[in-house]
N, C-alpha and C. Protein backbone atom coordinates (compact mmCIF):
# COMPACT_ATOMS: atom_id res chain seq x y z
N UNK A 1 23.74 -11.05 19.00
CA UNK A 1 23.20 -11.31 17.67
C UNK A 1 24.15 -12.19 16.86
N UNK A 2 25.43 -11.74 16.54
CA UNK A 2 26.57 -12.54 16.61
C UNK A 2 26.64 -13.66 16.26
N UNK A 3 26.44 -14.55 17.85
CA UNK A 3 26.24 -15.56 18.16
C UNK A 3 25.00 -16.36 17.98
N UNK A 4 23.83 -15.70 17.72
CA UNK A 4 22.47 -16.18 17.41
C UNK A 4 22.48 -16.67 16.08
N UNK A 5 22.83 -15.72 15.22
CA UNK A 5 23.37 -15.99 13.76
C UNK A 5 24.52 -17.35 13.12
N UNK A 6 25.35 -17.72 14.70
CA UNK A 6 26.19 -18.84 14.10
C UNK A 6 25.57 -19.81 14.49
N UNK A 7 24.50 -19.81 15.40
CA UNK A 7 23.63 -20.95 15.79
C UNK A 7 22.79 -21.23 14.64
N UNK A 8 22.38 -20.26 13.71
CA UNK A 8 21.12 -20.69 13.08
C UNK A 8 21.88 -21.02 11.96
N UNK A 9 23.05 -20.61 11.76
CA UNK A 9 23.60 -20.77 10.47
C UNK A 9 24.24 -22.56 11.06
N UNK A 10 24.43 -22.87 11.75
CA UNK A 10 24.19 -24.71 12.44
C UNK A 10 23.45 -25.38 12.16
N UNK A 11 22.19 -24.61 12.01
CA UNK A 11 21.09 -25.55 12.32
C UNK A 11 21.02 -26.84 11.93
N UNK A 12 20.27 -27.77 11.91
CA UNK A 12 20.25 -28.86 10.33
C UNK A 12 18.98 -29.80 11.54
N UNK A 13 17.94 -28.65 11.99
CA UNK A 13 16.86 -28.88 12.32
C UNK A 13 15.98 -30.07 11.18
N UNK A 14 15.84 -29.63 10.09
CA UNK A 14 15.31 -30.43 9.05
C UNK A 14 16.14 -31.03 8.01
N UNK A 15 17.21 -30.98 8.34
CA UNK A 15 17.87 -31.82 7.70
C UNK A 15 17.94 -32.87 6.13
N UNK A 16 17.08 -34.03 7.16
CA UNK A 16 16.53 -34.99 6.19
C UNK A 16 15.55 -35.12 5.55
N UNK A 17 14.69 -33.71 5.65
CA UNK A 17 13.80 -33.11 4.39
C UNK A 17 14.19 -32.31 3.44
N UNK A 18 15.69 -31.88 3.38
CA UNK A 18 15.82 -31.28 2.33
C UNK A 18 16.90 -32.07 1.19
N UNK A 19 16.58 -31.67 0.36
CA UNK A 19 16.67 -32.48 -1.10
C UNK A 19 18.44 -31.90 -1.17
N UNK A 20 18.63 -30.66 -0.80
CA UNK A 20 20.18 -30.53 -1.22
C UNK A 20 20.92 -30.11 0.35
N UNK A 21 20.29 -30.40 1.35
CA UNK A 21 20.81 -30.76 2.93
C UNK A 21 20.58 -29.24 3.52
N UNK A 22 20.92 -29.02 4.84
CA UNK A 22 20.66 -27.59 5.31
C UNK A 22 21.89 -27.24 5.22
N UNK A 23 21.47 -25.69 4.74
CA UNK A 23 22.64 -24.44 4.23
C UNK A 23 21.57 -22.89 4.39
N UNK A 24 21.72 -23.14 6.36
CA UNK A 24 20.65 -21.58 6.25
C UNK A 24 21.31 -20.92 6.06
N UNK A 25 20.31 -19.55 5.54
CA UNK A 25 20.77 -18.38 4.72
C UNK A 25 19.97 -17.42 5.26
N UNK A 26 20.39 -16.64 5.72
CA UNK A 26 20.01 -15.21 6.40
C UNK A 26 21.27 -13.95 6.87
N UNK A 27 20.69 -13.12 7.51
CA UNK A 27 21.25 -12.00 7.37
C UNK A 27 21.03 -10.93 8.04
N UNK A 28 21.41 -10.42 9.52
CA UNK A 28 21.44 -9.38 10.30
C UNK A 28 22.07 -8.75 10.70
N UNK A 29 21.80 -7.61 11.46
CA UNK A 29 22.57 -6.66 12.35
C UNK A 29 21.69 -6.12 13.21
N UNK A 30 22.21 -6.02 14.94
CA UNK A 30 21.22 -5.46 15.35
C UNK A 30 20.66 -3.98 15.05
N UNK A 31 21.51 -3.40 14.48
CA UNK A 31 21.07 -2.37 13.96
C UNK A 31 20.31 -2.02 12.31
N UNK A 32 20.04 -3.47 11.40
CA UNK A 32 19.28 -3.57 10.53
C UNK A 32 18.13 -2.25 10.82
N UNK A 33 17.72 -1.48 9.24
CA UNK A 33 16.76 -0.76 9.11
C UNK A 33 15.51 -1.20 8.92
N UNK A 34 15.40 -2.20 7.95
CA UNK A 34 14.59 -3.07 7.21
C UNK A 34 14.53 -4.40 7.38
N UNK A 35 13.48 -5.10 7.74
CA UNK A 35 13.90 -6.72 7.68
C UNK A 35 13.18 -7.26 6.94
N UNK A 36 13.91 -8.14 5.43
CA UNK A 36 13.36 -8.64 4.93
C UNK A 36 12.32 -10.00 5.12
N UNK A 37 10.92 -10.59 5.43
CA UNK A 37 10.98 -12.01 5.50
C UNK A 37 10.20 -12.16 4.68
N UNK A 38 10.83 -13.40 3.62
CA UNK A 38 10.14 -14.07 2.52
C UNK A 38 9.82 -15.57 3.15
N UNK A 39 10.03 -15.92 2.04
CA UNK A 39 9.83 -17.44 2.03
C UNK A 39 10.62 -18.59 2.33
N UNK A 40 11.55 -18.98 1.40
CA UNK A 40 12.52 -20.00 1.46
C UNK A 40 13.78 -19.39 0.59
N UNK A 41 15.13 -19.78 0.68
CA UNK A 41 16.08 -19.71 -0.50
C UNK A 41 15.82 -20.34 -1.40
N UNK A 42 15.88 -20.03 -2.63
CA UNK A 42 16.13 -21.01 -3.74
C UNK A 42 17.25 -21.83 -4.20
N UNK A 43 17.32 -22.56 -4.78
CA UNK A 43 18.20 -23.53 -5.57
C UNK A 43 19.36 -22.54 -5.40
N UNK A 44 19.12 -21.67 -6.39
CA UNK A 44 20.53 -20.51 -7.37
C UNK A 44 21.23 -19.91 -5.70
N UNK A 45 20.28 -19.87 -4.61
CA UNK A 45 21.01 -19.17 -3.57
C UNK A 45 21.73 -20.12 -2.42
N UNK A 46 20.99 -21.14 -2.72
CA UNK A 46 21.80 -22.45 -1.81
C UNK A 46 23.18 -22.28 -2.38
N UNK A 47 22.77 -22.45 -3.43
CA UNK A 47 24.41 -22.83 -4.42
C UNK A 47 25.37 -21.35 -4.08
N UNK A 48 24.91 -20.37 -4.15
CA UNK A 48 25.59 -19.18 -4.18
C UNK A 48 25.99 -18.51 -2.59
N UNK A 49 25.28 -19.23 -1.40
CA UNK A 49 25.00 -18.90 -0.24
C UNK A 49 25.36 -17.11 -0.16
N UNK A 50 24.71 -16.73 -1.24
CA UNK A 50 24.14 -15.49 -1.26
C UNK A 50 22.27 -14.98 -1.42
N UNK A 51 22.05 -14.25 -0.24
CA UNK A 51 20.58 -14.24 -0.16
C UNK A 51 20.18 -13.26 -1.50
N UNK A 52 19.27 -13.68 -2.04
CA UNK A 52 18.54 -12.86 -3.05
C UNK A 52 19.98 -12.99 -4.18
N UNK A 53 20.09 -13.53 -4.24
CA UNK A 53 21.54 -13.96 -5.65
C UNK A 53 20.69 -14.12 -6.75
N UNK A 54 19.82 -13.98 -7.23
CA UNK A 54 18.76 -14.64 -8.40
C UNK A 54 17.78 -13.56 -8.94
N UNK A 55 17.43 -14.01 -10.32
CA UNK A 55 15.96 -12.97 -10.55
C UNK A 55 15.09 -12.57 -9.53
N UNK A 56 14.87 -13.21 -8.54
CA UNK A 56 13.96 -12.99 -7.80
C UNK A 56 14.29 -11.38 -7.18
N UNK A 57 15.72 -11.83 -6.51
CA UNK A 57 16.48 -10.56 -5.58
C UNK A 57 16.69 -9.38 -6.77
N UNK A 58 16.73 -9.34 -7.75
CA UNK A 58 17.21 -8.75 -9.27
C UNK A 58 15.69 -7.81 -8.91
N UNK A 59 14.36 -8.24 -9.22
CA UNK A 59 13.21 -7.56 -9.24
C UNK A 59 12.99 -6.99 -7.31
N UNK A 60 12.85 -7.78 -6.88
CA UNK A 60 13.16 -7.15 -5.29
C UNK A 60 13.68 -5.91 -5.79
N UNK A 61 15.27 -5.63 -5.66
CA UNK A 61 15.71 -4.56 -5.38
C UNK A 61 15.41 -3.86 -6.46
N UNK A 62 14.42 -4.20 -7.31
CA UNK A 62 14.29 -3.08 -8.34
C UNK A 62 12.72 -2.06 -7.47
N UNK A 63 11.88 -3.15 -7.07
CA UNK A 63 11.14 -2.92 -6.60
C UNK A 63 11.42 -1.87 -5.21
N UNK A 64 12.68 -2.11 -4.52
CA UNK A 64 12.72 -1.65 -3.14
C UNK A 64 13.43 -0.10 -3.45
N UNK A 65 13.90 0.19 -4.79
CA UNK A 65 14.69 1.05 -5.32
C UNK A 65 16.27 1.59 -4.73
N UNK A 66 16.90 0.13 -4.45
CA UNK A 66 17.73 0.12 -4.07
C UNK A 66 18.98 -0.60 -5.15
N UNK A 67 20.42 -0.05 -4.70
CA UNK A 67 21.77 -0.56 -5.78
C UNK A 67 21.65 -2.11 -4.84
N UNK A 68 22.59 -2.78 -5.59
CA UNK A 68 23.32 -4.32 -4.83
C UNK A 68 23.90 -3.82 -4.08
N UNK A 69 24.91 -2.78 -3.83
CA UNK A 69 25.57 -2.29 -2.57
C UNK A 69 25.08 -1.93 -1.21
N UNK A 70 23.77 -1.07 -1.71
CA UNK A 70 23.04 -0.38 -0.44
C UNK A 70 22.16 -1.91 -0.13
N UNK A 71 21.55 -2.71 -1.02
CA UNK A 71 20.78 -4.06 -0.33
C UNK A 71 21.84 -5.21 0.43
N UNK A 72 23.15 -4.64 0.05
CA UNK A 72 23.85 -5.67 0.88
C UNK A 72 24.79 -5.54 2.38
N UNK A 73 24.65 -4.52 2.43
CA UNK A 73 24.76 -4.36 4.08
C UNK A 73 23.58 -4.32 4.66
N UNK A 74 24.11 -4.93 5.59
CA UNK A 74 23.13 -5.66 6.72
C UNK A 74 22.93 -4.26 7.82
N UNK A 75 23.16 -3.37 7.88
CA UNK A 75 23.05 -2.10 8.68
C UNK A 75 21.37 -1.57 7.82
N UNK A 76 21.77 -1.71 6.69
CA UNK A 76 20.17 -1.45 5.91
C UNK A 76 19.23 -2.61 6.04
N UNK A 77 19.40 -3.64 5.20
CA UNK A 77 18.45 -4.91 5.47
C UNK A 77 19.23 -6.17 5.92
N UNK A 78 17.93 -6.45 6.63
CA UNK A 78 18.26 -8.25 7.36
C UNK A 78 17.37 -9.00 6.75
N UNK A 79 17.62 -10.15 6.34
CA UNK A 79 17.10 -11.04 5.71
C UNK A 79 16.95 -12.37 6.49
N UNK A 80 15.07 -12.40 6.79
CA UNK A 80 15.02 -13.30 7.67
C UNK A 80 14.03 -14.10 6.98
N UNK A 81 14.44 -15.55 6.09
CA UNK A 81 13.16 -16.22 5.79
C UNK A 81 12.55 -16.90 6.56
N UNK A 82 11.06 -16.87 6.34
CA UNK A 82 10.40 -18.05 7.00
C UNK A 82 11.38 -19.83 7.14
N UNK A 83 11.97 -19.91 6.26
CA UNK A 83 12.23 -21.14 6.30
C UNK A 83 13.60 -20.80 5.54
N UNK A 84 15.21 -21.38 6.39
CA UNK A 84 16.56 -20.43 6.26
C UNK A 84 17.03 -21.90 4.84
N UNK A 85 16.68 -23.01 4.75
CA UNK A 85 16.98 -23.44 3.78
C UNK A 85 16.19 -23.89 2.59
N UNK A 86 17.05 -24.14 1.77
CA UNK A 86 16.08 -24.79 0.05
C UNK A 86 15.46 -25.75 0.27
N UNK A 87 14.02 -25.51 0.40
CA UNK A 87 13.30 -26.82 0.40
C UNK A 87 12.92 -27.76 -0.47
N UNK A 88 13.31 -27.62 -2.08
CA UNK A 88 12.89 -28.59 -3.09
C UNK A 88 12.16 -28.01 -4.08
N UNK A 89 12.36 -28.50 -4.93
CA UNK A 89 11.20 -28.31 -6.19
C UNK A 89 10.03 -28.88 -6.10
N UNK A 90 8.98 -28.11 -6.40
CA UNK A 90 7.33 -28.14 -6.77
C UNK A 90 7.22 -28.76 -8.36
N UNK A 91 5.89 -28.60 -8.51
CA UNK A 91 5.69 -28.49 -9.49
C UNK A 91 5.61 -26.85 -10.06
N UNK A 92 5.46 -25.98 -9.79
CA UNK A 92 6.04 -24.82 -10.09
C UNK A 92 6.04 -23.92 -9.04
N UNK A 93 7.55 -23.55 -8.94
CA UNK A 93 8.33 -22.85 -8.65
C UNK A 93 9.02 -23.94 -7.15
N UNK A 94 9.19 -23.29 -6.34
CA UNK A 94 10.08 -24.67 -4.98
C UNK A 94 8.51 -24.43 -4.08
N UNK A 95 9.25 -25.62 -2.98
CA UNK A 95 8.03 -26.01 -2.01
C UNK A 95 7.91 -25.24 -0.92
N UNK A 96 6.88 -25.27 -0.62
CA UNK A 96 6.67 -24.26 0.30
C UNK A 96 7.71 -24.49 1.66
N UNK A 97 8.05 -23.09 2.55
CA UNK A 97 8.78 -23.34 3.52
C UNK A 97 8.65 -23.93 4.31
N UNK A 98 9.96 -24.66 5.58
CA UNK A 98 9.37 -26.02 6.00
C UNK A 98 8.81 -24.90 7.21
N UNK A 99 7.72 -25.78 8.29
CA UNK A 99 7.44 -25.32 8.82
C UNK A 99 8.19 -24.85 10.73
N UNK A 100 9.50 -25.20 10.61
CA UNK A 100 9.73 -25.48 12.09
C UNK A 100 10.76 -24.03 12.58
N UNK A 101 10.90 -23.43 10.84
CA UNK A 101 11.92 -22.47 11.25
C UNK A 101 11.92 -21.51 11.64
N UNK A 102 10.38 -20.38 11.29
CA UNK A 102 10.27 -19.68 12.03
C UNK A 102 9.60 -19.82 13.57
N UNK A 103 9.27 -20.56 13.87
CA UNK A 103 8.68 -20.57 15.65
C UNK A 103 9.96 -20.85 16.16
N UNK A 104 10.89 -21.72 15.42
CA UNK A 104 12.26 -21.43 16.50
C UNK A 104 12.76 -20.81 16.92
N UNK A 105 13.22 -20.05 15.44
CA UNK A 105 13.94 -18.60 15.38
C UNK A 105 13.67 -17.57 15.41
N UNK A 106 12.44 -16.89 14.92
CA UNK A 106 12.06 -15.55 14.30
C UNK A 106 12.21 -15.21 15.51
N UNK A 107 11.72 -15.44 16.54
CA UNK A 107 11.43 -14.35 17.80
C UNK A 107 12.69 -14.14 18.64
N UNK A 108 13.72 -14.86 18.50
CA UNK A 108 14.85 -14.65 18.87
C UNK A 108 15.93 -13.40 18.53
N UNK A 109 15.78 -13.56 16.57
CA UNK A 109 16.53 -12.52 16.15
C UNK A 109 15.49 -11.32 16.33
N UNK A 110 14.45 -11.19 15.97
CA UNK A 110 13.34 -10.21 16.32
C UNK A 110 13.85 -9.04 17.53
N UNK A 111 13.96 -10.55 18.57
CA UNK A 111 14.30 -9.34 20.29
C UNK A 111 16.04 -8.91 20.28
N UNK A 112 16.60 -8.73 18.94
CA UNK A 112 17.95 -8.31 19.06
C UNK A 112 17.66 -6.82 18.62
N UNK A 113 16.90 -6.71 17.53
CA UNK A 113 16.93 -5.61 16.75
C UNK A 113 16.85 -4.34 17.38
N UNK A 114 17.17 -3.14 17.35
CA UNK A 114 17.25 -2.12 18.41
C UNK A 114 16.56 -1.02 17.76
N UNK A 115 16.31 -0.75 16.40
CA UNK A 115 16.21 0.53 16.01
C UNK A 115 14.70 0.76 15.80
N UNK A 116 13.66 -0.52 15.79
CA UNK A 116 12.76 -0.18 15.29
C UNK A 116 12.37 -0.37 13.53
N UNK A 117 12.51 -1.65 13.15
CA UNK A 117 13.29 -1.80 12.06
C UNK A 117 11.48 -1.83 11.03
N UNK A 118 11.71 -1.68 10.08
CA UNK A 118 10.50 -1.59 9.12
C UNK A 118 10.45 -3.56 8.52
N UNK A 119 9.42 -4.20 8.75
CA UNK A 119 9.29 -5.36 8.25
C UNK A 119 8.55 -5.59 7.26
N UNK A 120 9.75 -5.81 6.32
CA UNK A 120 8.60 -6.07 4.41
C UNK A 120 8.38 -7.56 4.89
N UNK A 121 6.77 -7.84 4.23
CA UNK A 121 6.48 -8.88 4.62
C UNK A 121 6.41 -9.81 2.75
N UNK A 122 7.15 -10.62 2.26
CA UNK A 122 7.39 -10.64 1.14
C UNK A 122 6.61 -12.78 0.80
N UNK A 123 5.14 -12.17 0.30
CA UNK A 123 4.84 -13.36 -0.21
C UNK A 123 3.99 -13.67 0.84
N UNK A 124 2.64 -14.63 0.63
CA UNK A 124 1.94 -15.20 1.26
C UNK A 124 2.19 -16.05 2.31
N UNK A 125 3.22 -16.94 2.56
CA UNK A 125 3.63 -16.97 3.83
C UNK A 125 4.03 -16.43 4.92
N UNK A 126 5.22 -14.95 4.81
CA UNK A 126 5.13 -14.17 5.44
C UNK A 126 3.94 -13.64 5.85
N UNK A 127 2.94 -13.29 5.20
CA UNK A 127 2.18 -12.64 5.19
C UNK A 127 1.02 -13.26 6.75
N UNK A 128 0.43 -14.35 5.98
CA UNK A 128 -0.09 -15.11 6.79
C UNK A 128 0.68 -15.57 8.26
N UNK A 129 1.55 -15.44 8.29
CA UNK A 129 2.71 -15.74 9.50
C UNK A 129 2.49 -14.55 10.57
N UNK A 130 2.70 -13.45 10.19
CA UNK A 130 2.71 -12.53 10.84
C UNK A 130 1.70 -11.11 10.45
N UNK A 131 0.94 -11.63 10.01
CA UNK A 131 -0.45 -10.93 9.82
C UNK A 131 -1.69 -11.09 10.40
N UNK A 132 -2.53 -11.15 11.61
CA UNK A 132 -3.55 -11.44 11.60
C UNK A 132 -4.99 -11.57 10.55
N UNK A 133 -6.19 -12.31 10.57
CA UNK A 133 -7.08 -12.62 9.51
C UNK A 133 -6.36 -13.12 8.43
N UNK A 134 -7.81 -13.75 7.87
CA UNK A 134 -7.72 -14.59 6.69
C UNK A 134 -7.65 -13.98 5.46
N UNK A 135 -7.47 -12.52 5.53
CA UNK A 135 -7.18 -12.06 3.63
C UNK A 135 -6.39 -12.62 3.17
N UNK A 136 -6.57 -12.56 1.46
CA UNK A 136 -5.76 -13.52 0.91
C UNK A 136 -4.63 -12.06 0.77
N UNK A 137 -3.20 -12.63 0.32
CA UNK A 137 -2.08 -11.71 -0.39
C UNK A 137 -2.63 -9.91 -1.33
N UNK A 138 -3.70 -10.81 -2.27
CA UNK A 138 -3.85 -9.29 -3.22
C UNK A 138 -4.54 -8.05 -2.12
N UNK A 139 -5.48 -8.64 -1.10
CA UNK A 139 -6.01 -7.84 -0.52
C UNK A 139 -4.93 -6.99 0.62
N UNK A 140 -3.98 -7.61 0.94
CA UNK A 140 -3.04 -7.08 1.69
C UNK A 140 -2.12 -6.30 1.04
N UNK A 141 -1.68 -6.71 0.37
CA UNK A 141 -0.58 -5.50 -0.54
C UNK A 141 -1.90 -4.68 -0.66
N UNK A 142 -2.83 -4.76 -1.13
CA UNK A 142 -3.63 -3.53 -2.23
C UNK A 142 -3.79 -2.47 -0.97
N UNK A 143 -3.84 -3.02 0.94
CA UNK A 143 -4.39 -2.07 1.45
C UNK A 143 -3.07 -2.25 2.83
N UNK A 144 -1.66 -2.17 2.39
CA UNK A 144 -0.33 -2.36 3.27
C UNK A 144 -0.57 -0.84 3.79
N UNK A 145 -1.16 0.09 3.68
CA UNK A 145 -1.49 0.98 4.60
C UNK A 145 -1.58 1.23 5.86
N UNK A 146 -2.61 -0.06 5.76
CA UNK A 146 -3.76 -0.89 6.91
C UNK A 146 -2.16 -1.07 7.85
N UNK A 147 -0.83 -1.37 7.65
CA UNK A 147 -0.72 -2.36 8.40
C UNK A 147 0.90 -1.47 8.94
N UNK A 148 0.96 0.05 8.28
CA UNK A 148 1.81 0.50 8.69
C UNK A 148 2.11 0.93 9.85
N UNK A 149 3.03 1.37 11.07
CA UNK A 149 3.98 1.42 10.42
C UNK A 149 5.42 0.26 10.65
N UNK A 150 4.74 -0.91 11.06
CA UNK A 150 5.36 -2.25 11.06
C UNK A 150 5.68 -2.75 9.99
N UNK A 151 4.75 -3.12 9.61
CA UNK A 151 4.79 -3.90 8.16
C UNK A 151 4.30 -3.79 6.71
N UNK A 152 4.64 -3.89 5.78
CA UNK A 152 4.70 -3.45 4.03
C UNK A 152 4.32 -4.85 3.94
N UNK A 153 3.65 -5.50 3.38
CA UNK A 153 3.47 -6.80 2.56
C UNK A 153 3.43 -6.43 0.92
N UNK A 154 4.61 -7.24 0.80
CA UNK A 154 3.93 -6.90 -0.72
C UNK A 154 4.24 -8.49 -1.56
N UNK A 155 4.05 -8.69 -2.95
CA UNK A 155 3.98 -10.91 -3.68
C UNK A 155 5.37 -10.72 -3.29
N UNK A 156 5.79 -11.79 -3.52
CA UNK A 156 6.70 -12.79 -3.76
C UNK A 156 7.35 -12.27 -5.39
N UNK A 157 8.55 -11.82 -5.51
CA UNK A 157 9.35 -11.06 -6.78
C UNK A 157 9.65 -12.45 -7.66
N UNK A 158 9.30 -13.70 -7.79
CA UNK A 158 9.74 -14.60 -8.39
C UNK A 158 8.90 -14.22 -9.51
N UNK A 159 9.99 -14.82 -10.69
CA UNK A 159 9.22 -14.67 -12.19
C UNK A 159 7.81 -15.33 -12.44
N UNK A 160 7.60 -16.65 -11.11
CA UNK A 160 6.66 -17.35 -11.38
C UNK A 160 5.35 -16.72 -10.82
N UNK A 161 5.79 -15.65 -10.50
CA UNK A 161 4.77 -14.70 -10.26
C UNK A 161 4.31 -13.90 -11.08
N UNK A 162 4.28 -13.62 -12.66
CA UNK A 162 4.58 -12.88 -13.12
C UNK A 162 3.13 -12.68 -14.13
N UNK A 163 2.41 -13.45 -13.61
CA UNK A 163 0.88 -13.45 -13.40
C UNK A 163 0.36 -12.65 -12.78
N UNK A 164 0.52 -12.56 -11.46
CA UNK A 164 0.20 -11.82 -10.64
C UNK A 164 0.38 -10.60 -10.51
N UNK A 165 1.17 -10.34 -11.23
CA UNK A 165 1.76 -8.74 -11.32
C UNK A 165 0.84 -8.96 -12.97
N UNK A 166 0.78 -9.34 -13.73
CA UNK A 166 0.03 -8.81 -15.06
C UNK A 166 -1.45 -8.74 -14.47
N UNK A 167 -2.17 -9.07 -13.37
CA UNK A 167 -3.37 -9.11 -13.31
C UNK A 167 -3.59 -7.95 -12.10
N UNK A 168 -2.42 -7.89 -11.86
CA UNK A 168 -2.38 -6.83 -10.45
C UNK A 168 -1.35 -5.27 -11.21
N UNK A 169 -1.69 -4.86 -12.57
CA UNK A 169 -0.83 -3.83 -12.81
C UNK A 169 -0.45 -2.56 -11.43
N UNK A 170 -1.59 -2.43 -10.64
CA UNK A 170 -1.62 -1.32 -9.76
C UNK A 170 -0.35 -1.42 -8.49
N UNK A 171 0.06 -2.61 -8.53
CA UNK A 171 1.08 -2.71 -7.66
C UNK A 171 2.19 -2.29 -7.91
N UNK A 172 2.68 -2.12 -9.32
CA UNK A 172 3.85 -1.94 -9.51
C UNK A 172 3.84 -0.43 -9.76
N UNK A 173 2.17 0.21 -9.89
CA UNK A 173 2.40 1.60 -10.33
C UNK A 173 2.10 2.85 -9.67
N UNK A 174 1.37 1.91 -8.11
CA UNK A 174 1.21 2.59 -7.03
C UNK A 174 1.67 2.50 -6.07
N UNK A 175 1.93 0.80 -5.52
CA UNK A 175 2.31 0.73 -4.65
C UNK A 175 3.92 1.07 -4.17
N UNK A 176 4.59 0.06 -5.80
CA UNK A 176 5.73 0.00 -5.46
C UNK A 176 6.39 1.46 -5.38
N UNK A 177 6.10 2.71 -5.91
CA UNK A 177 6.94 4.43 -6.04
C UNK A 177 6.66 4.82 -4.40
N UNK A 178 5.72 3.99 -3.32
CA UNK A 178 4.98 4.30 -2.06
C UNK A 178 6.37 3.40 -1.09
N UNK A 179 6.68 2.51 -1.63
CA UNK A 179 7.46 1.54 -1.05
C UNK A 179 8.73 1.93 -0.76
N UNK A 180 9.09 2.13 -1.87
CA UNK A 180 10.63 3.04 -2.92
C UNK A 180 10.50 4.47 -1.90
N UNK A 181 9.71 4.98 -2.02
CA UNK A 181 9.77 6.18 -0.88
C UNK A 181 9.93 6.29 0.63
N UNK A 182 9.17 5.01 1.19
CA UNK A 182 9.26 4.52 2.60
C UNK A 182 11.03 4.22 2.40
N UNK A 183 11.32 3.12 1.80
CA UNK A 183 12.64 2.86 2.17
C UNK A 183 13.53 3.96 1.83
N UNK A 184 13.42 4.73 1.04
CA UNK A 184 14.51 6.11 0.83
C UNK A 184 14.49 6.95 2.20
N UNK A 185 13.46 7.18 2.75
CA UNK A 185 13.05 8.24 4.15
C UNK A 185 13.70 6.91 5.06
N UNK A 186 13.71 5.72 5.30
CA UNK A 186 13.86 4.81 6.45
C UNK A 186 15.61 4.69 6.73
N UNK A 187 15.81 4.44 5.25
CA UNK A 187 17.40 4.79 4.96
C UNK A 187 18.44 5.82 4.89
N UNK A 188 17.87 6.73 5.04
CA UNK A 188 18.37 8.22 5.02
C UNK A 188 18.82 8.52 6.48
């Protein structure tokens, strides 16, 4: 695993599509409990080459009901994005992840993991990545039941989401105390 990790942290697969160069960012152990996969790093985490360094990771771990200490060993969570570097600014929020990083990688670090690890699936790309059918995001969080005991999907914690959570109150008041409980029993 180790060694898989200094390869990907090499990469510079896409290189000359990214606006501030490749600086992947991820995060394992084969003994990870939890594996995070979102989307892309942002700006604030390129710069910080700390994963979840930002509001985003701020509401995450509020959501996962976890300290910065317990989310930052990698014995608890691995952090595997769809796409390991900053891909650029949108018109709101950054661009979507590039597409070459997970078919390279995911299935590599995947066959290290040993314990049986719980996979939050975080944001509509994940989602769609490793979800079969065409539901959109709300229908998947609303019924992450459906999809236990592999995978939790639940949005994307960016503020620019913050729509989605005002139109979706039930997520934060059902799902997430359901979530918060899975990871307390997974972590224990």
């Amino acid at each position: 695993m180790k060694q898989l990790l200094t390869n990907i942290r090499n990469c510079t697969l896409c290189e000359e599509h990214l606006p501030l160069g490749a600086n992947p960012i991820l995060r394992a152990n084969k003994n990870s409990k939890i594996v995070l996969i979102s989307q892309a790093p942002g700006r604030v985490v390129h710069e910080s080459n700390i994963d979840w360094n930002d509001q985003s990771g701020k509401k995450l771990r509020e959501w996962l009901g976890v300290s910065e200490e317990t989310f930052y060993k990698d014995k608890n969570f691995a952090v595997l994005p769809m796409a390991f570097c900053y891909p650029g600014k949108a018109k709101t929020g950054d661009l979507p992840p590039r597409k070459k990083c997970a078919p390279q990688w995911h299935q590599r670090v995947l066959n290290h993991f040993e314990n049986d690890p719980l996979y939050i699936l975080i944001g509509s790309y994940a989602c769609k990545y490793y979800l079969e059918g065409k539901e959109n995001l709300t229908y998947r969080v609303k019924n992450y039941h459906t999809y236990l005991p592999k995978y939790f999907p639940i949005p994307h914690p960016s503020p620019v989401n913050r729509f989605w959570r005002s139109k979706n109150p039930w997520f934060e008041m059902e799902v997430v105390p359901e979530l918060q409980q899975l990871i307390k029993n997974k972590l224990s």
